[in-house]
Protein backbone atom coordinates (compact mmCIF):
# COMPACT_ATOMS: atom_id res chain seq x y z
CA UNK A 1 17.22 8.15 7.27
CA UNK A 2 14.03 5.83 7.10
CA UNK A 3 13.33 3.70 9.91
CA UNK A 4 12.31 -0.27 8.43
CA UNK A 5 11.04 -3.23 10.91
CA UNK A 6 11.93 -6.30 9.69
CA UNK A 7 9.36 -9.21 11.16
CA UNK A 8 9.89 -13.10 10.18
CA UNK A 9 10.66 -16.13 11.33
CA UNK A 10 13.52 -17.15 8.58
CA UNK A 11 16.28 -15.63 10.28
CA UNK A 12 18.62 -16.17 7.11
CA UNK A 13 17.04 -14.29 4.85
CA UNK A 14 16.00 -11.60 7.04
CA UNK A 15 19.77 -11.18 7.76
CA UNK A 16 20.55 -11.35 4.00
CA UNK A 17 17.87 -7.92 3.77
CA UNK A 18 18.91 -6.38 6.78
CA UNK A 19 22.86 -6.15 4.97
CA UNK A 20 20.96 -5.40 1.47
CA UNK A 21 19.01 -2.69 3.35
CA UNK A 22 21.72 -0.94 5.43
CA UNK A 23 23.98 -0.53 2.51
CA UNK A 24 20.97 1.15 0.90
CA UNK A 25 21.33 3.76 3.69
CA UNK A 26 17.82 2.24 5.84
CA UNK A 27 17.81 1.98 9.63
CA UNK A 28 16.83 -1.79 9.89
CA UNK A 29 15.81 -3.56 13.30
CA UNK A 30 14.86 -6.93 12.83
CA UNK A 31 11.69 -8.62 15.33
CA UNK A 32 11.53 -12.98 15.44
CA UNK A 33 7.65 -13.53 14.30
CA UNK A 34 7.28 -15.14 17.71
CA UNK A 35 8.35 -12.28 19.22
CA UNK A 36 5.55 -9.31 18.90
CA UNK A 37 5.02 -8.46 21.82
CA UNK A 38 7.97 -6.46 21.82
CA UNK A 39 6.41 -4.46 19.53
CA UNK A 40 3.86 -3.14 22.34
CA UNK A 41 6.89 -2.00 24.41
CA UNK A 42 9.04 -0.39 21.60
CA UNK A 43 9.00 3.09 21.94
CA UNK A 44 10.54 3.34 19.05
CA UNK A 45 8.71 4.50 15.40
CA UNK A 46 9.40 3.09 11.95
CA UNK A 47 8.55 4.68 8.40
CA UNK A 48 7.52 0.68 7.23
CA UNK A 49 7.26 -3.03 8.15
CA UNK A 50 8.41 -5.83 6.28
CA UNK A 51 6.48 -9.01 7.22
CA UNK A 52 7.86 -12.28 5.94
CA UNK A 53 4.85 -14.74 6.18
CA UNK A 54 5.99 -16.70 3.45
CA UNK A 55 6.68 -19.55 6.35
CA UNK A 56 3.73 -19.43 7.67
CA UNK A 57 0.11 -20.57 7.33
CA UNK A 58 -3.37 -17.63 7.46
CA UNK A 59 -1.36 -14.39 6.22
CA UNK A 60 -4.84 -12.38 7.41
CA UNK A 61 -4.66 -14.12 10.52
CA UNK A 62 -0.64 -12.61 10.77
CA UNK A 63 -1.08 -9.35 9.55
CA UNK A 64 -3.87 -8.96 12.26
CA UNK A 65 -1.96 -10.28 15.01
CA UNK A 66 1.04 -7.57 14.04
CA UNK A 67 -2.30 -4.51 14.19
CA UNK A 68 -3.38 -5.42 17.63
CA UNK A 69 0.34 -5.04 18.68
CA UNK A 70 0.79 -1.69 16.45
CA UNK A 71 -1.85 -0.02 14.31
CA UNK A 72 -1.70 0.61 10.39
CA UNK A 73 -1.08 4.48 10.86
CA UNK A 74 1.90 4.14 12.98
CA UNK A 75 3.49 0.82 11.33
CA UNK A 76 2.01 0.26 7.14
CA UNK A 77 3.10 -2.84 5.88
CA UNK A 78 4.95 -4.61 2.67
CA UNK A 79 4.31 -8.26 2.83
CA UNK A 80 6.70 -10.87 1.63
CA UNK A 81 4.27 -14.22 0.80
CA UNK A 82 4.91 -16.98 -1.55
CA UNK A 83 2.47 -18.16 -4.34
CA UNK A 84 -1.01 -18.68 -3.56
CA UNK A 85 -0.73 -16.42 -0.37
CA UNK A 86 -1.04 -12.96 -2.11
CA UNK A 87 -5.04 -13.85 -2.86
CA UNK A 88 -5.49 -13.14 1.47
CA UNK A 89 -4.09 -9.44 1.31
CA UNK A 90 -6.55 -7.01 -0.27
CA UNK A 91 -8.56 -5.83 1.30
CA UNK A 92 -6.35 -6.35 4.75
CA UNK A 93 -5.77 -2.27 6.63
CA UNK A 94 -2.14 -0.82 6.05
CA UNK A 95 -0.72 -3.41 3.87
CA UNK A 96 0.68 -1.27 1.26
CA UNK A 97 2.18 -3.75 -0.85
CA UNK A 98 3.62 -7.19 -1.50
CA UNK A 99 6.31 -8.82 -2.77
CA UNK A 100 6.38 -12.81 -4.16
CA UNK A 101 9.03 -15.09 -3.26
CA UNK A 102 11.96 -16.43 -4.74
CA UNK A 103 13.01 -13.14 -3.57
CA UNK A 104 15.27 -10.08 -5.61
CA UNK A 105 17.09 -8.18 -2.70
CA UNK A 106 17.30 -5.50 -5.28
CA UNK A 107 13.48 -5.37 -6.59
CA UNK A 108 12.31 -6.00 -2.97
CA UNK A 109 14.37 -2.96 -2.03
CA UNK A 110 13.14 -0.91 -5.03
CA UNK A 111 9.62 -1.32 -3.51
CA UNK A 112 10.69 -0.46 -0.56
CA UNK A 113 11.64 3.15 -1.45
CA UNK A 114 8.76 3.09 -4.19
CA UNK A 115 5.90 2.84 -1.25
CA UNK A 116 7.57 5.04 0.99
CA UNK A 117 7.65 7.83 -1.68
CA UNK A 118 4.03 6.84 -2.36
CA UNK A 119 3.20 6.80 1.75
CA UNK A 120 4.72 10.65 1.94
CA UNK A 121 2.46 11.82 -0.63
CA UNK A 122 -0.14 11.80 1.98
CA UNK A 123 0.59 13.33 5.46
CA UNK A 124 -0.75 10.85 8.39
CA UNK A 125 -3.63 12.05 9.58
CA UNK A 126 -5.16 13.81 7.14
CA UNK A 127 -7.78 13.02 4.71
CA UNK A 128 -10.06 14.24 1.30
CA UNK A 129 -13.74 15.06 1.53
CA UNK A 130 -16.20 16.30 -1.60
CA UNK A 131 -19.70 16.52 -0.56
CA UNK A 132 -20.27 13.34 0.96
CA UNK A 133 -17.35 11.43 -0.24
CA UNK A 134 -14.56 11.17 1.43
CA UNK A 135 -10.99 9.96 2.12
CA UNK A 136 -9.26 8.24 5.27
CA UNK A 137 -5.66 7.14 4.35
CA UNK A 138 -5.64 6.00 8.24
CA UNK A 139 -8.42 3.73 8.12
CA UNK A 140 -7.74 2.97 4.44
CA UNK A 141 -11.30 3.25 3.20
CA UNK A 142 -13.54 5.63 1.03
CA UNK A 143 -16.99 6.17 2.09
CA UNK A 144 -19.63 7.50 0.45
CA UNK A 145 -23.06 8.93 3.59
CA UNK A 146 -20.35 7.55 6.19
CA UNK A 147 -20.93 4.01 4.64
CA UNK A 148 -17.48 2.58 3.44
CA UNK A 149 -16.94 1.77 -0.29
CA UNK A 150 -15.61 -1.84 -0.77
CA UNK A 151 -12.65 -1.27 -2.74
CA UNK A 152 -10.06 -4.04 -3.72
CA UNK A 153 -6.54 -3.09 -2.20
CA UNK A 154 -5.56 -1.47 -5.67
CA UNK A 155 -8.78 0.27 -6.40
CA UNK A 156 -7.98 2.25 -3.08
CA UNK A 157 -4.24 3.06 -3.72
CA UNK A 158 -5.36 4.44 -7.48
CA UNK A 159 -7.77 6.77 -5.78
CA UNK A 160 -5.44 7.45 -3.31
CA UNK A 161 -3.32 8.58 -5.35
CA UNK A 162 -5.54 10.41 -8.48
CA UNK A 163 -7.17 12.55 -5.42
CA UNK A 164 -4.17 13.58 -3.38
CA UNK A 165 -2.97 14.94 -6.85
CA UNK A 166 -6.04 17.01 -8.12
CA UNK A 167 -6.77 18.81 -11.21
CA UNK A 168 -2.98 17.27 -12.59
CA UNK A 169 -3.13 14.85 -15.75
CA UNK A 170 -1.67 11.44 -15.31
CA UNK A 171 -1.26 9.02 -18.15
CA UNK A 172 -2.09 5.30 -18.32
CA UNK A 173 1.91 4.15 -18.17
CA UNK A 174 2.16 6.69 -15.53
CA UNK A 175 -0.31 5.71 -13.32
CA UNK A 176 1.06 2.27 -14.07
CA UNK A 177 4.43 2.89 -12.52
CA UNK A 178 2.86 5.09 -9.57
CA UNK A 179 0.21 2.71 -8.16
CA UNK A 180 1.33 -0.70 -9.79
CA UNK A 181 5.13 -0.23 -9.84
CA UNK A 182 7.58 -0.38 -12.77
CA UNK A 183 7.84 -3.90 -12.56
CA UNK A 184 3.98 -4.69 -13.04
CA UNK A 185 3.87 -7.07 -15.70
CA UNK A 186 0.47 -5.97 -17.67
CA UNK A 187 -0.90 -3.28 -19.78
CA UNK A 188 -2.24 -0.33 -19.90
CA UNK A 189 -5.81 -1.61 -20.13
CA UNK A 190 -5.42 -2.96 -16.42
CA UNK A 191 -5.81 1.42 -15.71
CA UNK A 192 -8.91 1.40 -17.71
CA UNK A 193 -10.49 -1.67 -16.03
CA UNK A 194 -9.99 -0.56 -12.15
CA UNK A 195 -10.93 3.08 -13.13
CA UNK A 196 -14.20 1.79 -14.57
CA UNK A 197 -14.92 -0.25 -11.36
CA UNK A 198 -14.14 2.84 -9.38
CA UNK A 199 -16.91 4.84 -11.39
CA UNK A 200 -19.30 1.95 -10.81
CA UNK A 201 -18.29 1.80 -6.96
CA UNK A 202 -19.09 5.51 -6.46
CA UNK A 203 -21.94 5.98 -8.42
CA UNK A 204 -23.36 8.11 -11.08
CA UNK A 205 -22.84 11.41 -8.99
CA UNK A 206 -18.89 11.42 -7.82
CA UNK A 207 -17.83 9.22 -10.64
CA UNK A 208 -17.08 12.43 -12.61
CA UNK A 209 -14.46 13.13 -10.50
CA UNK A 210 -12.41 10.85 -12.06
CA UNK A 211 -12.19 12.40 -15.74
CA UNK A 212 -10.84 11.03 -19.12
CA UNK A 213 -8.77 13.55 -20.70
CA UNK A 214 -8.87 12.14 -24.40
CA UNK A 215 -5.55 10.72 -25.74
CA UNK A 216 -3.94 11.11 -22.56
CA UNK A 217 -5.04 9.51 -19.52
CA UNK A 218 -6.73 10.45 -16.35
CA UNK A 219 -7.47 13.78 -13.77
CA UNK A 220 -9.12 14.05 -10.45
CA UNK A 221 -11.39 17.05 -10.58
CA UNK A 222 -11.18 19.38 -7.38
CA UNK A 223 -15.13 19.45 -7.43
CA UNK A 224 -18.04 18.22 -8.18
């Protein structure tokens, strides 16, 4: 049974997950925003946090607050926001996705389980390295000579993703529903667009990695 941590300071709707979550078959505890120090004397160890900022005011400045307490490897993050506040989250360590208010109990769950099956693709801990690239799901970067690549929040989870499953073909709609969701509202070209920024980003030697397989989609090569 996965382990959730619900954080927030709008104790109704929190309770209206928690019920939405337990009948899902989650373990749910539920933390007041005001509250996080708690967090520092919990023993206890939780698969995902869901942190409802959409009350509040400097999401960055929230998400931050709930890393000193616990860091990104031990506690990775969906964050619920309302408009406007989604534009402060890429870029922020262990956020793994978000979700925009008026809130779905049903689609918020759905992401739920979506990230988790995403997080277990990738054992904690471990990482990728080809020549002098290299992958570090804990400190959610990709550097290139030990000099991090500044990669937007989706950019990462795409290469994430393409390089913990090398050498396998993945088409545009897949990689859609696998790093955007099935509820991404877009097309296909949104693949093509972040997988020519990620060529750009790691230049003209490792951006081969990423190959087009004509009429299909995408691979990771295993090599240079």
């Amino acid at each position: 049974m996965e382990s959730l941590l619900l954080v927030g300071s709008d104790e109704a709707r929190l309770k209206r997950i928690r019920t939405t979550l337990i009948k899902g078959g989650f373990r749910v505890s539920l933390q007041g925003i005001q509250d996080l120090n708690r967090l520092e004397e919990s023993r206890e160890r939780f698969s995902l946090g869901l942190l409802d900022v959409s009350g509040e005011d400097g999401v960055a400045a929230w998400v931050e607050r709930v890393r000193s307490k616990v860091p990104a490897k031990e506690l990775p993050l969906i964050v619920l926001v309302k408009q406007g506040q989604a534009d402060e989250l890429p870029g922020l360590g262990g956020v793994e996705d978000f979700v925009v208010l008026p809130l779905e109990l049903e689609l918020l769950e759905s992401r739920l389980r979506f990230v988790l099956k995403r997080l277990n693709h990738l054992a904690p801990g471990t990482g990728i390295r080809i020549g002098a690239l290299e992958l570090d799901p804990d400190r959610y970067e990709v550097s290139l000579d030990g000099e991090p690549l500044e990669l937007t929040y989706k950019e990462f989870e795409l290469f994430k993703f393409l390089a913990t499953h090398p050498g396998r073909v993945f088409s545009r709609d897949q990689l859609l529903n696998q790093v955007w969701g099935y509820d991404f509202i877009g097309g296909t070209r949104t693949v093509d667009v972040h997988i020519r920024r990620l060529r750009a980003k790691l230049g003209p030697k490792y951006a081969s990695l990423i190959d087009t397989v004509r009429n299909v989609g995408y691979k990771f090569l295993e090599s240079l």
